[in-house]
C-alpha atoms as a PDB file:
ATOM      1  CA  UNK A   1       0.000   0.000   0.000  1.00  0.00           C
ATOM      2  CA  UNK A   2       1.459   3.522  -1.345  1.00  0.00           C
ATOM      3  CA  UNK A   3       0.789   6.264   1.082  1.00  0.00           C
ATOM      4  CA  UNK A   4       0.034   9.635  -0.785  1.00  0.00           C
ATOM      5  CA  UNK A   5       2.007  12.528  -0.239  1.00  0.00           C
ATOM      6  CA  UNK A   6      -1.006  14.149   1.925  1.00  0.00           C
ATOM      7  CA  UNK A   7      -0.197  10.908   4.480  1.00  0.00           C
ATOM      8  CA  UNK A   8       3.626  11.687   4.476  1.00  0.00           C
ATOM      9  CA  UNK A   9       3.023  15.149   5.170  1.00  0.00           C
ATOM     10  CA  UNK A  10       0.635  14.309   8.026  1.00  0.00           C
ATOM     11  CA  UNK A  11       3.228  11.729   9.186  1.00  0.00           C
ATOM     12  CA  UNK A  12       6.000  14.255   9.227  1.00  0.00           C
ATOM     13  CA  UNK A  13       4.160  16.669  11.064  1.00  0.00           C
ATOM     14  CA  UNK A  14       2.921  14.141  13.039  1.00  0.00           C
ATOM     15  CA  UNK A  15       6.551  13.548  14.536  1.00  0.00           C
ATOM     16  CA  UNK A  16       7.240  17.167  14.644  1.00  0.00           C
ATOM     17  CA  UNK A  17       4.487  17.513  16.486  1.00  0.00           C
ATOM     18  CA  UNK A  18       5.865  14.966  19.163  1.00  0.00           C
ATOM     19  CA  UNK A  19       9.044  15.170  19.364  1.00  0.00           C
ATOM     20  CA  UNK A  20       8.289  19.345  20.237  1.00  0.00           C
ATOM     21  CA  UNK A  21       5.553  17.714  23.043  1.00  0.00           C
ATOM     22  CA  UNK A  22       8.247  15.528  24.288  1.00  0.00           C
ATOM     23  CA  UNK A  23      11.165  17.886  23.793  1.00  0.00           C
ATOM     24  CA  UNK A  24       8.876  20.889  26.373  1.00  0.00           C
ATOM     25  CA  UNK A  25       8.647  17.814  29.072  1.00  0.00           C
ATOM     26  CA  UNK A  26      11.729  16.410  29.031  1.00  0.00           C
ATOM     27  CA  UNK A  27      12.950  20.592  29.544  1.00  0.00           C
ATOM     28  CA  UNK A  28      10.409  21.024  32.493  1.00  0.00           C
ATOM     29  CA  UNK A  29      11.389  17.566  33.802  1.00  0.00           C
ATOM     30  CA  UNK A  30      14.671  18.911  34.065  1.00  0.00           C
ATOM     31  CA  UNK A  31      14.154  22.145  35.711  1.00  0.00           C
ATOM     32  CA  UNK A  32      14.159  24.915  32.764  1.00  0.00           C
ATOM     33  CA  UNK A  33      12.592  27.413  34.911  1.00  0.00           C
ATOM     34  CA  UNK A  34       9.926  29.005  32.023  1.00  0.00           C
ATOM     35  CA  UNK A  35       8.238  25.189  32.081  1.00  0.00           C
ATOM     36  CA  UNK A  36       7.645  26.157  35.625  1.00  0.00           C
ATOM     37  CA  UNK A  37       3.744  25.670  35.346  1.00  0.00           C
ATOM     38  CA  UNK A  38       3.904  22.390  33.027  1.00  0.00           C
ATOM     39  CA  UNK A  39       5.844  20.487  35.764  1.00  0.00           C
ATOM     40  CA  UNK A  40       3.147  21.732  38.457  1.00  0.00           C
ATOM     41  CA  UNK A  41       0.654  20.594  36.007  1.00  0.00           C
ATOM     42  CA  UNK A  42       2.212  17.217  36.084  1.00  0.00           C
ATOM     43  CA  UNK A  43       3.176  16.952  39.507  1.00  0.00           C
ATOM     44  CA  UNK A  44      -0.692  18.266  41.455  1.00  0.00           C
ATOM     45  CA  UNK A  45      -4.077  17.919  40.581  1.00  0.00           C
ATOM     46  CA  UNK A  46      -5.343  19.994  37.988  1.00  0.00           C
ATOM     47  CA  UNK A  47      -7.952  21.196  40.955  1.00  0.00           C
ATOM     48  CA  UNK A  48      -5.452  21.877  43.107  1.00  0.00           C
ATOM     49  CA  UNK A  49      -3.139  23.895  40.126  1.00  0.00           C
ATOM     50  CA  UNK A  50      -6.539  26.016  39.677  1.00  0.00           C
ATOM     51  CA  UNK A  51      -7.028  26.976  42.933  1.00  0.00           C
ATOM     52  CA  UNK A  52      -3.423  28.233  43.690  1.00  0.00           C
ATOM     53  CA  UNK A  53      -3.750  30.070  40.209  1.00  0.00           C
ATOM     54  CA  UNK A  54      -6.841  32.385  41.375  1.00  0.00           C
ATOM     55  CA  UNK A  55      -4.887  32.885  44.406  1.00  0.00           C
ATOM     56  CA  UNK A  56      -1.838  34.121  42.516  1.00  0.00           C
ATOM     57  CA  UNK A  57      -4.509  36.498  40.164  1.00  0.00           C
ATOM     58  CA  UNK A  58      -5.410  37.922  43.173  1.00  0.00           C
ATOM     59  CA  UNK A  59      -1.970  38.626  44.476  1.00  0.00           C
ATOM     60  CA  UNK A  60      -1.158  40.498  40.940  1.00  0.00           C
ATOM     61  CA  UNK A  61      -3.992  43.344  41.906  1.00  0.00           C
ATOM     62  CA  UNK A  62      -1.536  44.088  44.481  1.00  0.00           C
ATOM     63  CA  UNK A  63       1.823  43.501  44.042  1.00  0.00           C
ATOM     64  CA  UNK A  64       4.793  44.500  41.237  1.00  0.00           C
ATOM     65  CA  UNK A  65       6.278  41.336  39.628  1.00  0.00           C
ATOM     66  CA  UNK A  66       9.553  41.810  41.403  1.00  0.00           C
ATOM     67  CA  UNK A  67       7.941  41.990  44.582  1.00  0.00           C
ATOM     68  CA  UNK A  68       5.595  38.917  44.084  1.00  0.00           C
ATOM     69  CA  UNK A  69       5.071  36.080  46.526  1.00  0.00           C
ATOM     70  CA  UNK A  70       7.776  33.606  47.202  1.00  0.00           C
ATOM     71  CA  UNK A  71       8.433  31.907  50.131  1.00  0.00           C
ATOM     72  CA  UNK A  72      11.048  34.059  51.515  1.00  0.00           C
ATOM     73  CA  UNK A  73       8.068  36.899  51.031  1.00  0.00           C
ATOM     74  CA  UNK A  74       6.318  35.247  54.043  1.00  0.00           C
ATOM     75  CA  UNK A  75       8.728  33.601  56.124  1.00  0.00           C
ATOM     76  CA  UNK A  76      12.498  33.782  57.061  1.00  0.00           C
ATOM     77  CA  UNK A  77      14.292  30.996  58.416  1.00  0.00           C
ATOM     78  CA  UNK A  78      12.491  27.843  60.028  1.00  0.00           C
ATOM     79  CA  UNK A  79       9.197  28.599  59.301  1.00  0.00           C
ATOM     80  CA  UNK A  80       9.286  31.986  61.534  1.00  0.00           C
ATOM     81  CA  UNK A  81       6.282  33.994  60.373  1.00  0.00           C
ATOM     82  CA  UNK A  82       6.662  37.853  59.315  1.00  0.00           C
ATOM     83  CA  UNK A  83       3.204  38.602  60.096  1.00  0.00           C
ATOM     84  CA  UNK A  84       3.953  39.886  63.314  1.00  0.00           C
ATOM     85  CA  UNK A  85       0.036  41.642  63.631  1.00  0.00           C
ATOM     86  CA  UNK A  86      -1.360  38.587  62.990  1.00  0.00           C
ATOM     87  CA  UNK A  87      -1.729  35.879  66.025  1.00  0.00           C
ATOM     88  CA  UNK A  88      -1.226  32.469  64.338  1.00  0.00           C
ATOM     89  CA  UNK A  89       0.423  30.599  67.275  1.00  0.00           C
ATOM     90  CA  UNK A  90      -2.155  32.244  69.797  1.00  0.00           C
ATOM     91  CA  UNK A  91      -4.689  29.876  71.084  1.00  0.00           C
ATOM     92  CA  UNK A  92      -7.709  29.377  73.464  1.00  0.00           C
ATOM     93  CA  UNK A  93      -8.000  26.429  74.774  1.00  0.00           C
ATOM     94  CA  UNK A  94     -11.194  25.039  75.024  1.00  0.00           C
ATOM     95  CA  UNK A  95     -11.904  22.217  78.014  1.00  0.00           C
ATOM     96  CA  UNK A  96     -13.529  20.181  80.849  1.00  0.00           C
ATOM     97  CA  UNK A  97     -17.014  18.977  80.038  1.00  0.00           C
ATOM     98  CA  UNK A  98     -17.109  19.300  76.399  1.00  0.00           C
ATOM     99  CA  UNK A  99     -17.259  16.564  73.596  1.00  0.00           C
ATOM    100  CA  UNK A 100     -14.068  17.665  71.964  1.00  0.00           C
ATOM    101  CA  UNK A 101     -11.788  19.484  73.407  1.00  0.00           C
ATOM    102  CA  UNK A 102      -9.650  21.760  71.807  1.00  0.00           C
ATOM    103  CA  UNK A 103      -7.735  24.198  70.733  1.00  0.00           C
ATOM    104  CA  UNK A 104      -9.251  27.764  69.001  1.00  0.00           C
ATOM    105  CA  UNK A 105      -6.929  29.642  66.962  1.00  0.00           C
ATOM    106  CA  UNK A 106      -7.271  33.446  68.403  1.00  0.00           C
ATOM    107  CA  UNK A 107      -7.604  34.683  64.235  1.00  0.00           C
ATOM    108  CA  UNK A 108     -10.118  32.059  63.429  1.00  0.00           C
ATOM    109  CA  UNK A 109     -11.776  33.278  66.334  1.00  0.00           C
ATOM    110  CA  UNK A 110     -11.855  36.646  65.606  1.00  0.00           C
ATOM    111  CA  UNK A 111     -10.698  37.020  62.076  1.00  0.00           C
ATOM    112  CA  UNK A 112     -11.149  40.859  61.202  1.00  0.00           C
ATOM    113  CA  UNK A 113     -10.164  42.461  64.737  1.00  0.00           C
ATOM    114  CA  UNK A 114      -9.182  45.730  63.000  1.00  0.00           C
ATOM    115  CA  UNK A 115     -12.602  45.895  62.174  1.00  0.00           C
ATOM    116  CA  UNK A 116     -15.730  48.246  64.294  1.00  0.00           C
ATOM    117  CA  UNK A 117     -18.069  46.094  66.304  1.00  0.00           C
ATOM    118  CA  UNK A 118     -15.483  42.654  65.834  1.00  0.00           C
ATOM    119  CA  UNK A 119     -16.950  40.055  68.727  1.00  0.00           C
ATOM    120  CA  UNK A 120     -18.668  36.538  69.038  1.00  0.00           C
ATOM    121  CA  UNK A 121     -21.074  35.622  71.860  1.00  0.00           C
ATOM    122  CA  UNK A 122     -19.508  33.657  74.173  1.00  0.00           C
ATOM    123  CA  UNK A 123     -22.661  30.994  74.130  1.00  0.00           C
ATOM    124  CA  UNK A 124     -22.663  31.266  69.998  1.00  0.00           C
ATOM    125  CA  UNK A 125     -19.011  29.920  70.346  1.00  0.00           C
ATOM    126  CA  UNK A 126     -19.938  26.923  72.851  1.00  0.00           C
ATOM    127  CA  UNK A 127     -22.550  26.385  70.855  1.00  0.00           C
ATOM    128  CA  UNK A 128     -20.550  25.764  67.544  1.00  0.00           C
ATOM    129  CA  UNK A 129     -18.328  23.180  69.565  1.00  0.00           C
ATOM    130  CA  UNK A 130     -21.534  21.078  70.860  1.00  0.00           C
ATOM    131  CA  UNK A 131     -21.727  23.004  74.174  1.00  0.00           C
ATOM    132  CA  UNK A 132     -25.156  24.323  74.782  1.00  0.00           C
ATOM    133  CA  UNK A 133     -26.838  22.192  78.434  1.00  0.00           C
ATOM    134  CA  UNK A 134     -24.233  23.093  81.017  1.00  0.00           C
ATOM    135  CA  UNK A 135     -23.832  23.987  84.325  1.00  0.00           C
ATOM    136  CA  UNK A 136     -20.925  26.896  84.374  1.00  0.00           C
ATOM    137  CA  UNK A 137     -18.046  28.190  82.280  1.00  0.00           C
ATOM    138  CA  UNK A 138     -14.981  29.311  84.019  1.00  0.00           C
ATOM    139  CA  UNK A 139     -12.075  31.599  82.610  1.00  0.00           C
ATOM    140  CA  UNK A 140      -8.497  31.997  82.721  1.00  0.00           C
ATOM    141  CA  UNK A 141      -6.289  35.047  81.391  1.00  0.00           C
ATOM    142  CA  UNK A 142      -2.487  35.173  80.816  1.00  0.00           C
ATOM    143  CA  UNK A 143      -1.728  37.197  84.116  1.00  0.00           C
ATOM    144  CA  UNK A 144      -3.482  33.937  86.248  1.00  0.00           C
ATOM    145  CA  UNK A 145      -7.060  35.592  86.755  1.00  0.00           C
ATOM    146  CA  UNK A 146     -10.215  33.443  86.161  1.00  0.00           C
ATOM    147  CA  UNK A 147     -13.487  33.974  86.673  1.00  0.00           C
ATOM    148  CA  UNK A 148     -16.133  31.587  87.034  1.00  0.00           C
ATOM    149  CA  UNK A 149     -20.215  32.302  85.665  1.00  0.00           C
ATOM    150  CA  UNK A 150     -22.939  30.390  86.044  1.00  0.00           C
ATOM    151  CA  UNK A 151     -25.092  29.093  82.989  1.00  0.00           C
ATOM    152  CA  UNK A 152     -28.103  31.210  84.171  1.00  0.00           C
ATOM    153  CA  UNK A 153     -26.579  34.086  84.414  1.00  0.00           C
ATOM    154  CA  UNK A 154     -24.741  34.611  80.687  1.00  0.00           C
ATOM    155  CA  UNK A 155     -26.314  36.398  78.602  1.00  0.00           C
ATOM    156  CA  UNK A 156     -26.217  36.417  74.782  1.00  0.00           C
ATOM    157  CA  UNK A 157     -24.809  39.820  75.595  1.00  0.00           C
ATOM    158  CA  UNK A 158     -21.886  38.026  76.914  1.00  0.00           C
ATOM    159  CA  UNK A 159     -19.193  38.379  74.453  1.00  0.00           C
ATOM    160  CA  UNK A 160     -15.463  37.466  73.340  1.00  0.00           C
ATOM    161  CA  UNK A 161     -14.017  40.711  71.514  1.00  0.00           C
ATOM    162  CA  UNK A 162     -10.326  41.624  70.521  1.00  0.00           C
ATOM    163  CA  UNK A 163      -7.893  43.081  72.918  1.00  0.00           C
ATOM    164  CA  UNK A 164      -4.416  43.815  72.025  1.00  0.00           C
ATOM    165  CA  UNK A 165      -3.379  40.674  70.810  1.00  0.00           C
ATOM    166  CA  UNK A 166      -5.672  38.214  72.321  1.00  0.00           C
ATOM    167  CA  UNK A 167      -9.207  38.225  73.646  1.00  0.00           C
ATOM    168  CA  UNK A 168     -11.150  39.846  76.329  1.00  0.00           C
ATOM    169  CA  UNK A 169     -14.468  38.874  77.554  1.00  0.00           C
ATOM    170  CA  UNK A 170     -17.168  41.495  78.864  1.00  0.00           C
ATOM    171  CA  UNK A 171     -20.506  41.191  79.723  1.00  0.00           C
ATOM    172  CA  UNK A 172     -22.469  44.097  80.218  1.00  0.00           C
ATOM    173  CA  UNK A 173     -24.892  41.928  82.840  1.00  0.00           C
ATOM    174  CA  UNK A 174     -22.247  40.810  84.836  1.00  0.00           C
ATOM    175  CA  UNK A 175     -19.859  43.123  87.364  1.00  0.00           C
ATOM    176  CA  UNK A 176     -16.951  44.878  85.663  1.00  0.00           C
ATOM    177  CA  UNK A 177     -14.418  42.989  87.487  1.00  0.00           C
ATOM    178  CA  UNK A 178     -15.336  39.628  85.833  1.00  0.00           C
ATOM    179  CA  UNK A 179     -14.406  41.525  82.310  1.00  0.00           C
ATOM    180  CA  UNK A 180     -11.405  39.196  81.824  1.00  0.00           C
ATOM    181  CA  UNK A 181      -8.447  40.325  79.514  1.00  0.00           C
ATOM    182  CA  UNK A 182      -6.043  37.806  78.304  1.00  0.00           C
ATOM    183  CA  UNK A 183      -8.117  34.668  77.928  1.00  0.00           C
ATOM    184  CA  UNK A 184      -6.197  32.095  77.397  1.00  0.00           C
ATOM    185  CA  UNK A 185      -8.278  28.488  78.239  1.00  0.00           C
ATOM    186  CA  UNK A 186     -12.303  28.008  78.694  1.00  0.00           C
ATOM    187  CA  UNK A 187     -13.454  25.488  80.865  1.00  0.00           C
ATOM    188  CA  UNK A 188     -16.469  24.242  80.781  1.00  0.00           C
ATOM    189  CA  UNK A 189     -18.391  22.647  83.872  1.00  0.00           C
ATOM    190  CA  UNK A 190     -21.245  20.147  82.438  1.00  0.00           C
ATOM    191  CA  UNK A 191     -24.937  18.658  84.572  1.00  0.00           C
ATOM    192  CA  UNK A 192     -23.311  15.311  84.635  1.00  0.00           C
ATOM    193  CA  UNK A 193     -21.065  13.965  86.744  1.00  0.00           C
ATOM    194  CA  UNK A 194     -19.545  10.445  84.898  1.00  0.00           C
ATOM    195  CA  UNK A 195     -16.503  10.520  86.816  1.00  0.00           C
ATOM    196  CA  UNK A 196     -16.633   9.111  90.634  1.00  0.00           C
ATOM    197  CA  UNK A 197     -13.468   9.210  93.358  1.00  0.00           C
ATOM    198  CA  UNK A 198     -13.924   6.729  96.772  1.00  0.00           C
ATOM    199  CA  UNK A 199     -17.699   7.393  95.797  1.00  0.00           C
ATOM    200  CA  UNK A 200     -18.349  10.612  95.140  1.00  0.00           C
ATOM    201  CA  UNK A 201     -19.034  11.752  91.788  1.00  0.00           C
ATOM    202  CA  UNK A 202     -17.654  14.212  89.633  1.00  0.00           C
ATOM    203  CA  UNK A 203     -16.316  15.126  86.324  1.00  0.00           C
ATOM    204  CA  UNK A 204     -13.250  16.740  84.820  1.00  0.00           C
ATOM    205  CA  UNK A 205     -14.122  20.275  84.452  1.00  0.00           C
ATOM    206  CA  UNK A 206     -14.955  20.263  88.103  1.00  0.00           C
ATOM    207  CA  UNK A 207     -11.377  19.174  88.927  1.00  0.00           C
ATOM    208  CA  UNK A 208     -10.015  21.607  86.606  1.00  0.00           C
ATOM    209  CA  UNK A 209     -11.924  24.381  87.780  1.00  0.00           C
ATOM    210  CA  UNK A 210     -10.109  23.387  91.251  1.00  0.00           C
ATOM    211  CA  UNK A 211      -6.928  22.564  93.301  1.00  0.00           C
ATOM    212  CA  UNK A 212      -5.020  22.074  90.129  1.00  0.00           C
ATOM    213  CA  UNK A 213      -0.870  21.550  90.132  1.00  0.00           C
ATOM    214  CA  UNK A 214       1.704  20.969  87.313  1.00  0.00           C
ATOM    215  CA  UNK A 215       4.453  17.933  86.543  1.00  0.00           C
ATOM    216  CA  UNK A 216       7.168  17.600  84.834  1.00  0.00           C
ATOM    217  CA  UNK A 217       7.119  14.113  82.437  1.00  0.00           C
ATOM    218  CA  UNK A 218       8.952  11.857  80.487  1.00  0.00           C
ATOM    219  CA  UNK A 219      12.110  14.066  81.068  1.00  0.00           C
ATOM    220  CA  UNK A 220      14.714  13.220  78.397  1.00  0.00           C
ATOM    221  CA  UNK A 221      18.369  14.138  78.158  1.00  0.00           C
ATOM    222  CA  UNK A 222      19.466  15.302  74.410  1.00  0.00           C
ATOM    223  CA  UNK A 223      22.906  16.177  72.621  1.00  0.00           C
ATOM    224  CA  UNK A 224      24.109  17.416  69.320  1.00  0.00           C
ATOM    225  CA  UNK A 225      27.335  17.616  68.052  1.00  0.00           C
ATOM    226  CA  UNK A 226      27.822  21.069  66.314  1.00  0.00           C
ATOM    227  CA  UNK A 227      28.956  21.295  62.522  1.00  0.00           C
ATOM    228  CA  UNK A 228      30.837  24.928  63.213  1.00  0.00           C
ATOM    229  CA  UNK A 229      32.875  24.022  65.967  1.00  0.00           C
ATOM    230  CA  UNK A 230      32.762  20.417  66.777  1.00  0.00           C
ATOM    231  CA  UNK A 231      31.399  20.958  70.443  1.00  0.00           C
ATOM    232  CA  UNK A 232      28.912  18.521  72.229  1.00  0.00           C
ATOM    233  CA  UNK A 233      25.890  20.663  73.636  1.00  0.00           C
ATOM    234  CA  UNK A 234      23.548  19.201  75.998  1.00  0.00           C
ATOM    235  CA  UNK A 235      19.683  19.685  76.925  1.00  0.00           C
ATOM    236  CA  UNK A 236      16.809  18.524  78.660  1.00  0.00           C
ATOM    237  CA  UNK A 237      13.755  18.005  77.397  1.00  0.00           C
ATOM    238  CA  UNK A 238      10.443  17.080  78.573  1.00  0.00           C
ATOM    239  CA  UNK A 239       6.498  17.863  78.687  1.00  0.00           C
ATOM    240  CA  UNK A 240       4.625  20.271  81.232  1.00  0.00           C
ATOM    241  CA  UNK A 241       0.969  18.034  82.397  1.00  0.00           C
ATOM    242  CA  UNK A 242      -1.614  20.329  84.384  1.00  0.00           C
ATOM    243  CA  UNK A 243      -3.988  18.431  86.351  1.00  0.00           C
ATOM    244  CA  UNK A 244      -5.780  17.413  89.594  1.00  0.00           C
ATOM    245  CA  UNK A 245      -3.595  15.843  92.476  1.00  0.00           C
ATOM    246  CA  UNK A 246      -5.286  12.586  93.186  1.00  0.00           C
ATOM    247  CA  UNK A 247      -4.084  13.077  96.837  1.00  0.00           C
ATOM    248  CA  UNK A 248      -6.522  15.744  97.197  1.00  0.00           C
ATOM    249  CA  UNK A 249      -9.029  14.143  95.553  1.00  0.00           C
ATOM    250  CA  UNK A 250      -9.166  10.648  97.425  1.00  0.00           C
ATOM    251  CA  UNK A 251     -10.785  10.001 101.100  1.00  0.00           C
ATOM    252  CA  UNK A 252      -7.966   9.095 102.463  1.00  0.00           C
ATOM    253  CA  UNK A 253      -4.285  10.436 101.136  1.00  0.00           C
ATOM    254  CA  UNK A 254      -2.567   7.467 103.146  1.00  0.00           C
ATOM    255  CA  UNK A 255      -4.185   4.222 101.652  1.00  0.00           C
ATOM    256  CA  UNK A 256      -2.127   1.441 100.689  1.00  0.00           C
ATOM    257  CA  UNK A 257      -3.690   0.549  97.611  1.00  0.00           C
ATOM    258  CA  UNK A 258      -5.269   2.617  94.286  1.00  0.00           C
ATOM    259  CA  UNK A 259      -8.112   0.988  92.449  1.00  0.00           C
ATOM    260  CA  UNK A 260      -8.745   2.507  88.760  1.00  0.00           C
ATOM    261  CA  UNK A 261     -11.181   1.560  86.542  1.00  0.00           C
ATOM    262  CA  UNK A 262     -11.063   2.314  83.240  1.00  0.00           C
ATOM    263  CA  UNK A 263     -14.035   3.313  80.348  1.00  0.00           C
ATOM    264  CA  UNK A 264     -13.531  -0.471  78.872  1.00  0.00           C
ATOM    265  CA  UNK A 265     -13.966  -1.825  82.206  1.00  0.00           C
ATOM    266  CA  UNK A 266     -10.832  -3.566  82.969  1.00  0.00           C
ATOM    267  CA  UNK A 267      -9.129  -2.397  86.390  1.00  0.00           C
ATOM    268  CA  UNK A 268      -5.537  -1.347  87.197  1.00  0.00           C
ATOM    269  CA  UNK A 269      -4.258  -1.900  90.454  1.00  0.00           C
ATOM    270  CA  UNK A 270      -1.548   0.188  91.571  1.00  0.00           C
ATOM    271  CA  UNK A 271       0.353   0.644  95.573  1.00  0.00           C
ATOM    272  CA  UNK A 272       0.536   3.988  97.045  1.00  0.00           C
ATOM    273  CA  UNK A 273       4.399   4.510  95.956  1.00  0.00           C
ATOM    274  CA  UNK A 274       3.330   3.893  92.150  1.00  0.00           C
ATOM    275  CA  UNK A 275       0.469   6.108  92.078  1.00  0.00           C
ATOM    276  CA  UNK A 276       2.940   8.536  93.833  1.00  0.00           C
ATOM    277  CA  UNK A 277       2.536  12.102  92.852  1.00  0.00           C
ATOM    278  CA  UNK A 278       0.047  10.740  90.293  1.00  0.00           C
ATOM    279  CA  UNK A 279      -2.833  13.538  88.776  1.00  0.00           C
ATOM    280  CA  UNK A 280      -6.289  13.291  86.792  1.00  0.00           C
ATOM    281  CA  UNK A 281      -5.517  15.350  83.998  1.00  0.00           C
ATOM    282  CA  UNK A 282      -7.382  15.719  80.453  1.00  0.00           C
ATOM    283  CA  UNK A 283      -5.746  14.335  77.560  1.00  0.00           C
ATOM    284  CA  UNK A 284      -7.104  13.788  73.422  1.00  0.00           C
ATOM    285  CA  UNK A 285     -10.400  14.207  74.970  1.00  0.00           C
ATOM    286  CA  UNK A 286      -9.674  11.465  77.687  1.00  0.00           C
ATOM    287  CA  UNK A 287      -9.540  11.391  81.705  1.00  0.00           C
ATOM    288  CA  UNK A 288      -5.894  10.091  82.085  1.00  0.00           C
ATOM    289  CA  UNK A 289      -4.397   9.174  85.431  1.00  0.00           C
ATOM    290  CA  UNK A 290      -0.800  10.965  84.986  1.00  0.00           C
ATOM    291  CA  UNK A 291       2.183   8.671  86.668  1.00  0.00           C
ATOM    292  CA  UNK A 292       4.808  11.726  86.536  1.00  0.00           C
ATOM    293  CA  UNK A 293       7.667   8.945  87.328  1.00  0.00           C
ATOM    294  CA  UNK A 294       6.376   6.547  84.544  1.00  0.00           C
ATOM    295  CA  UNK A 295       5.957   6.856  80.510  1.00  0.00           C
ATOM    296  CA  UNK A 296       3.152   7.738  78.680  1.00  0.00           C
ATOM    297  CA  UNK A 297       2.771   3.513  78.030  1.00  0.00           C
ATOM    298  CA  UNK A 298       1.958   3.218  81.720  1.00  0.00           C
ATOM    299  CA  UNK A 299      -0.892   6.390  82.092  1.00  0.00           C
ATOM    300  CA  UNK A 300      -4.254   4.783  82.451  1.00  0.00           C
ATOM    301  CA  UNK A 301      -6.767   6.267  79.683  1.00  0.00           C
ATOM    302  CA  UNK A 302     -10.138   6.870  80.306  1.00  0.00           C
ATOM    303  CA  UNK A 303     -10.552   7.078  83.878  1.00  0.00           C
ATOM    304  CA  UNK A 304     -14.248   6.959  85.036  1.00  0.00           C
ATOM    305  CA  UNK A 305     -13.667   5.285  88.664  1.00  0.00           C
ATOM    306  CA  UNK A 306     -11.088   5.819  91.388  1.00  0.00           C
ATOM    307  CA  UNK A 307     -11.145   3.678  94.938  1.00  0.00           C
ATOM    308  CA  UNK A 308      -8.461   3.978  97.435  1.00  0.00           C
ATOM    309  CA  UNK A 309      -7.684   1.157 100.009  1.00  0.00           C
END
């Protein structure tokens, strides 16, 4: 069979037409900078490529080409942020008797605080994270005041509103002096009380809301040897539990032997010099029983009974 010069010609541009395909990805494939956006292409999702594309139209309304976003733009070395006005690594924490607790970013919070009239109810915010049929909500600020309000007397008046750079809470209902600045963890108190110590029952936002001390765990010693000038520096490090001492907790601080039950049902025995220093602390949403000279292995998760001996 003769092919026709109309089928040579389509055959040779055919292979021109290849070769030029396969000659722009093997050049992206190896880094030619101007095939920038074909490697991306092959490398993400085209949904993905789209996205980050608006984004980048929308930086152009703003900013000359020399001065467009790179990396370095935002950040300078290890991730440090150059943001400064805006509070990424602030936080609220949200606990005690709540279905998931948490941690609320202070700009997800309130996310236009250079804005009139910026503020969230605090009961709109509990009520976004489940909270809504509880007994009392207690406060803490960075300079160690907290305030505690009872579920009958917050209004929807009650609100969360910028200050500086974190959050204040004021209430027009309540007495000036409750108008907390600083608030750095919420703690909820709920109606139930699943939790029970020698008998009595309880929960963990009530033992949060109390006596409340803090351990140092699972201390480690570290090293490195420096590249610069071949010295061997040493460290410490370790984690910082809060929590409820158990020995102010139980009926009787001397017993011999500590009886915890745990939310499978199976029961840990432990003597008075292993449950030494021990507290009930609030962990992934869990009662843990903190052993401060043991490893996070040994902690009993999920607490819901405690009988001394």
């Amino acid at each position: 069979m003769k092919l026709t010069r109309l089928s040579l010609t389509l055959i040779a541009i055919l292979i021109v037409v290849l070769v030029t395909i396969g000659g722009i990805v093997g050049a992206g494939a190896a880094g030619v900078k101007w095939l920038a956006p074909i490697r991306t292409a092959m490398d993400y999702r085209w949904s993905f490529v789209a996205q980050e594309s608006r984004t980048m139209n929308r930086c152009v309304g703003c900013h000359e080409p020399e001065d467009f976003h790179t990396c370095r733009s935002c950040h300078d070395g290890h991730g440090s942020a150059d943001l400064a006005d805006v509070p990424f690594n602030a936080l609220i924490a949200l606990a005690g008797d709540v279905p998931e607790p948490t941690w609320i970013p202070i700009n997800e919070l309130l996310p236009y605080r250079d804005q009139p009239n910026t503020q969230v109810a605090l009961l709109d915010l509990l009520a976004e994270h489940e909270v809504e049929d509880f007994e009392s909500v207690s406060m803490a600020s960075t300079d160690g005041g907290l305030i505690t309000v009872a579920r009958e007397d917050l209004t929807p008046e009650a609100l969360l509103m910028p200050h500086v750079d974190g959050v204040r809470f004021a209430a027009p209902n309540l007495h000036i002096s409750t108008w907390l600045k600083g608030v750095v963890q919420i703690i909820v108190v709920g109606r139930d009380k699943p939790l029970r110590i020698d008998g009595q029952a309880t929960s963990i936002g009530r033992l949060l809301v109390g006596p409340t001390m803090r351990v140092t765990v699972e201390q480690t010693d570290v090293m490195l040897k420096s590249p610069d000038d071949g010295l061997v520096r040493r460290a410490k490090t370790a984690g910082r539990i809060e929590g409820a001492p158990l020995s102010a907790l139980v009926a009787d601080p001397g017993y011999t032997l500590l009886i915890v039950r745990d939310a499978r049902g199976e029961t840990h025995n432990l003597s008075a010099q292993q449950a030494s220093g021990a507290l009930l602390a609030q962990r992934r949403g869990q009662v843990v029983l903190i052993l401060p000279d043991r490893g996070q292995p040994q902690w009993i998760e999920g607490v819901v009974e405690v009988t001394t001996r």
